[in-house]
C-alpha atoms as a PDB file:
ATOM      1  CA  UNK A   1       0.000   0.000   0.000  1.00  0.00           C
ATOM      2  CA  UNK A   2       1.257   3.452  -0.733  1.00  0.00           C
ATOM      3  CA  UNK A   3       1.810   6.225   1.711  1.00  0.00           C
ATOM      4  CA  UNK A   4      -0.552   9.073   0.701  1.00  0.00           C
ATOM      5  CA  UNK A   5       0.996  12.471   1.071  1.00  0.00           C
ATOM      6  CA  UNK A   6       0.144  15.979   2.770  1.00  0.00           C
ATOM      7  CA  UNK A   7       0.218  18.217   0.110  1.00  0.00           C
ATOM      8  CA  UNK A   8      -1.417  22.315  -0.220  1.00  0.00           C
ATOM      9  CA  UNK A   9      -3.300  23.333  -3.329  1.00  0.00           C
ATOM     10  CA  UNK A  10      -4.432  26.954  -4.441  1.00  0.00           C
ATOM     11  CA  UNK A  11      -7.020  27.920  -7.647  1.00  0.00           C
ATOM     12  CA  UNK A  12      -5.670  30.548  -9.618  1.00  0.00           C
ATOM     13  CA  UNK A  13      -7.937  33.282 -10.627  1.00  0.00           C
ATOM     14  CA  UNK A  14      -7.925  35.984 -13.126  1.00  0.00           C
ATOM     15  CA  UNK A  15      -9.454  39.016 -12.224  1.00  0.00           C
ATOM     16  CA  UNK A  16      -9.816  41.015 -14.827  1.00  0.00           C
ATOM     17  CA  UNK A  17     -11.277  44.587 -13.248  1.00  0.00           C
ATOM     18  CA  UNK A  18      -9.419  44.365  -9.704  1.00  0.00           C
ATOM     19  CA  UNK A  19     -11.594  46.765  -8.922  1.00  0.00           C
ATOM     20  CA  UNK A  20     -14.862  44.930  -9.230  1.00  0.00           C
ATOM     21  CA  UNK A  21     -13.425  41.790  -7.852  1.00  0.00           C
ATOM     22  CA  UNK A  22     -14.977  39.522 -10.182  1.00  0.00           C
ATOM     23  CA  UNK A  23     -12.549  36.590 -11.197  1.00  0.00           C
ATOM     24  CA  UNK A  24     -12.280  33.093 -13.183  1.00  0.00           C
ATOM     25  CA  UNK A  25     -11.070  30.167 -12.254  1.00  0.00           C
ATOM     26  CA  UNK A  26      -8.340  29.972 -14.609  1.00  0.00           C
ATOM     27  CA  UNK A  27      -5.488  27.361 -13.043  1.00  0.00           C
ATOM     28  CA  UNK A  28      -4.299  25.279 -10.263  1.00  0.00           C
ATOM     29  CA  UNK A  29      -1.362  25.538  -8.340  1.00  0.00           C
ATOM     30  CA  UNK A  30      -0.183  22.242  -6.343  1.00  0.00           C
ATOM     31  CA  UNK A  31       2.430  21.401  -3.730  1.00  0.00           C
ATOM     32  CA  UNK A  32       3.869  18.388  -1.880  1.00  0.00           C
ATOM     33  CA  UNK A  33       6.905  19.594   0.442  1.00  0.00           C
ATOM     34  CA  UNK A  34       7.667  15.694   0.782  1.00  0.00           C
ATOM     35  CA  UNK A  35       7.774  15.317  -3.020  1.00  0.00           C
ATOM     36  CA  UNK A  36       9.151  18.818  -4.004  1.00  0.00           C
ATOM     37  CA  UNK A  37       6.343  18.771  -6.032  1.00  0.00           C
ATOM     38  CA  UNK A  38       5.674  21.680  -7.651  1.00  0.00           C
ATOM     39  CA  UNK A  39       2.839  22.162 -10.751  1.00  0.00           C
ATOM     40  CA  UNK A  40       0.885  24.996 -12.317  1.00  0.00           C
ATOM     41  CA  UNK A  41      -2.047  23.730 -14.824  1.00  0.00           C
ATOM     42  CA  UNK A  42      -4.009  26.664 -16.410  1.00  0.00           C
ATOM     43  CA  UNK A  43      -6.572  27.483 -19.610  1.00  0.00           C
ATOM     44  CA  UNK A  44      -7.026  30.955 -20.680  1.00  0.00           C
ATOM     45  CA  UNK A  45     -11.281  30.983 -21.723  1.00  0.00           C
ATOM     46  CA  UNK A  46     -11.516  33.876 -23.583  1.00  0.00           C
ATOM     47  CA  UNK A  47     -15.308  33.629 -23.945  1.00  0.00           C
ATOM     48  CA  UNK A  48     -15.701  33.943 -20.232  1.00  0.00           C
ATOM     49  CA  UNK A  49     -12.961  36.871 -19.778  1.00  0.00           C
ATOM     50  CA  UNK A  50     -14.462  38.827 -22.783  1.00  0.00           C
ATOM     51  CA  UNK A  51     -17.591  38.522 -20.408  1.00  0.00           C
ATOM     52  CA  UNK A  52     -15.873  40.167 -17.428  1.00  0.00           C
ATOM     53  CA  UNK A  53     -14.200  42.278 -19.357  1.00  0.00           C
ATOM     54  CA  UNK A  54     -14.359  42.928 -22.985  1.00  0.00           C
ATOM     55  CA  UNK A  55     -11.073  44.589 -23.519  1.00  0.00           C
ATOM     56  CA  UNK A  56      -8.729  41.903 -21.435  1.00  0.00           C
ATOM     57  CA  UNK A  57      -5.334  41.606 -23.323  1.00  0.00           C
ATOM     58  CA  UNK A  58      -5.898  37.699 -23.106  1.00  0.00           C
ATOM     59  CA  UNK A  59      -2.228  37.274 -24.818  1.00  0.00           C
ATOM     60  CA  UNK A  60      -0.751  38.726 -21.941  1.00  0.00           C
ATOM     61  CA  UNK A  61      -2.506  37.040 -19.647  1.00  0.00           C
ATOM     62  CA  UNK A  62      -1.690  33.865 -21.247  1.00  0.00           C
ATOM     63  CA  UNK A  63       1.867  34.797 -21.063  1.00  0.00           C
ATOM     64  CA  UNK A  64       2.118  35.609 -17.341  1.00  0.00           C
ATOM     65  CA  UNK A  65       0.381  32.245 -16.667  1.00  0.00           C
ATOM     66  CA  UNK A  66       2.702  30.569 -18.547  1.00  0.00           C
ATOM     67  CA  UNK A  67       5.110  32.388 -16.275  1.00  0.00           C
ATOM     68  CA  UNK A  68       3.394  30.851 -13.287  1.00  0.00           C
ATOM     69  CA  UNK A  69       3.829  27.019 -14.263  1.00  0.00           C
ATOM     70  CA  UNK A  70       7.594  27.839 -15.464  1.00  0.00           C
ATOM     71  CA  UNK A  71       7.989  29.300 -11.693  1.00  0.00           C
ATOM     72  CA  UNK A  72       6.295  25.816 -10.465  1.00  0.00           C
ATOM     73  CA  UNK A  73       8.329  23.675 -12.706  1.00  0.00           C
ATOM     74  CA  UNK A  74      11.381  25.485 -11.417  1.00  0.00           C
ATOM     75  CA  UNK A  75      12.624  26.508 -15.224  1.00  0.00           C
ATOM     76  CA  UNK A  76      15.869  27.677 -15.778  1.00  0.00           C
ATOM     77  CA  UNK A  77      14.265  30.244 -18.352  1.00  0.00           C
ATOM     78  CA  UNK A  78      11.710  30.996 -15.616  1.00  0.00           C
ATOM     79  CA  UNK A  79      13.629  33.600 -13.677  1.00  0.00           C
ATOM     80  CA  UNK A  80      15.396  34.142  -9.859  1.00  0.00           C
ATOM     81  CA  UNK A  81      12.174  32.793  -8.484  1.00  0.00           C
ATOM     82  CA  UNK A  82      12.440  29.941 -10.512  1.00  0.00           C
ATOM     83  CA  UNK A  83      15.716  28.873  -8.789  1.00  0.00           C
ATOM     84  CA  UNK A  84      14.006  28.503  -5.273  1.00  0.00           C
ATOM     85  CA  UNK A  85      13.302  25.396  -3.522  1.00  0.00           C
ATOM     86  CA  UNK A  86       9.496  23.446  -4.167  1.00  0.00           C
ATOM     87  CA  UNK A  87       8.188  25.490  -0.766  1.00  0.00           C
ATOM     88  CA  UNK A  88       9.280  28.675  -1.577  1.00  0.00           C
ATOM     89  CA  UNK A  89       8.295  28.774  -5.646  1.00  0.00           C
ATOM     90  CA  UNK A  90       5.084  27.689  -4.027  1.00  0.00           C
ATOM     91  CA  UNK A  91       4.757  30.247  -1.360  1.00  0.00           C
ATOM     92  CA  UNK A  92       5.283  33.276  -3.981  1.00  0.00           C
ATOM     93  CA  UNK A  93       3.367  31.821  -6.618  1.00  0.00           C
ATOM     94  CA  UNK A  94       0.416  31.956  -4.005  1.00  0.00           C
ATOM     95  CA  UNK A  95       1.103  35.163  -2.065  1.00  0.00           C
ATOM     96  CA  UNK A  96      -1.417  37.694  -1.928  1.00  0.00           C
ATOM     97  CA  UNK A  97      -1.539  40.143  -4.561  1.00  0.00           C
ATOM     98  CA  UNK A  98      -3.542  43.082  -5.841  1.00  0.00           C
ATOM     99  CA  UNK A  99      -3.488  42.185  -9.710  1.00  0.00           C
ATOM    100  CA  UNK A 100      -5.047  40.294 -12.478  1.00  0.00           C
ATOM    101  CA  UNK A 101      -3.559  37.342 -11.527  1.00  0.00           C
ATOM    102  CA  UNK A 102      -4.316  35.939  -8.040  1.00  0.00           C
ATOM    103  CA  UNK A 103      -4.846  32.855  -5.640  1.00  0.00           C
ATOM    104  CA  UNK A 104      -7.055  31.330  -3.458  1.00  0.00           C
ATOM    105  CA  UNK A 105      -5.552  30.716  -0.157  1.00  0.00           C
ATOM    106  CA  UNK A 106      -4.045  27.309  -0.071  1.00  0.00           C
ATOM    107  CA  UNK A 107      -5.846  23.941   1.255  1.00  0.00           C
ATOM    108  CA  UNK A 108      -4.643  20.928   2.302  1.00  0.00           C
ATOM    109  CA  UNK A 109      -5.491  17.619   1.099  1.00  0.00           C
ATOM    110  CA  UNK A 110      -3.647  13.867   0.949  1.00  0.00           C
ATOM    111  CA  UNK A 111      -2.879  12.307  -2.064  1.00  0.00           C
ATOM    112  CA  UNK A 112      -1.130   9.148  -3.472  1.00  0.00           C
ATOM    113  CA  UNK A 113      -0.448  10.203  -6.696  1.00  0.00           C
ATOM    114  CA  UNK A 114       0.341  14.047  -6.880  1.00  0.00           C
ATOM    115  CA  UNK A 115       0.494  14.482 -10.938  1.00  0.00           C
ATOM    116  CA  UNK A 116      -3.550  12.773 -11.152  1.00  0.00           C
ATOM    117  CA  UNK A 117      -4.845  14.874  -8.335  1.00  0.00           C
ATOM    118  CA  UNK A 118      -3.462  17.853 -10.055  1.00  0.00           C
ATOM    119  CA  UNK A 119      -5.594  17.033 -12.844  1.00  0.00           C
ATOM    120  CA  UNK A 120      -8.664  15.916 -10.864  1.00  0.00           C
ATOM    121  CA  UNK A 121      -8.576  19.639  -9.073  1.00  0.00           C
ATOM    122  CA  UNK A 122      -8.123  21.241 -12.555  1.00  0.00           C
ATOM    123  CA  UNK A 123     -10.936  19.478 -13.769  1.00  0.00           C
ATOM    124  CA  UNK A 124     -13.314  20.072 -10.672  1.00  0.00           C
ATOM    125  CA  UNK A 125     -12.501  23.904 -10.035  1.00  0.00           C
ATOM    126  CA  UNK A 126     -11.566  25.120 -13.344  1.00  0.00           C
ATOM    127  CA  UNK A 127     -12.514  23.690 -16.331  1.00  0.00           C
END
């Protein structure tokens, strides 16, 4: 039998008028500290953004997400922040933040197999 492991997961939201605090669920950020797991899924829905907001650059959002998961995946090409350990990459990718891109606060869960839950919380809370 495996061991199932504590891990912390946050939704990503975009929100598109800060002001208005009206967001998407546009990602999932996940973390195991035993695992030094760290993954970013995300889908940029235009549709639903244009709703929010008609005039969202959704290029640029797509490029700061993608941004996000090279952060997570700990990329050389994805900066200083990049370069930190699974708990820290974690930690800033889910800091508050007064921007387009934010996060839920974390939650914790157990899991056997971190890569499937990933997907199973993408599915449930975003897509």
């Amino acid at each position: 039998m495996q061991d199932k492991h504590l891990y912390e997961y946050a939704v990503i939201r975009v929100v598109p008028r800060v002001e208005r605090e009206e967001f998407i669920n546009a990602g999932i950020i996940t973390f195991c500290k035993r695992q030094r797991f760290v993954k970013v899924l995300y889908t940029v829905n235009e549709v639903k953004l244009k709703a929010l907001c008609h005039d969202i650059d959704t290029h640029q959002l797509a490029l700061n997400l993608a941004s996000f998961e090279r952060i997570a995946r700990g990329a050389k090409d994805g900066g200083p922040i990049a370069q930190f350990d699974a708990a820290e990459r974690f930690r800033w990718l889910t800091a508050i933040r007064s921007s387009v891109i934010q996060t839920s606060r974390p939650h914790p869960g157990f899991s056997i197999d971190m890569n499937e839950k990933t997907q199973q919380l993408f599915e449930d809370l975003v897509l």
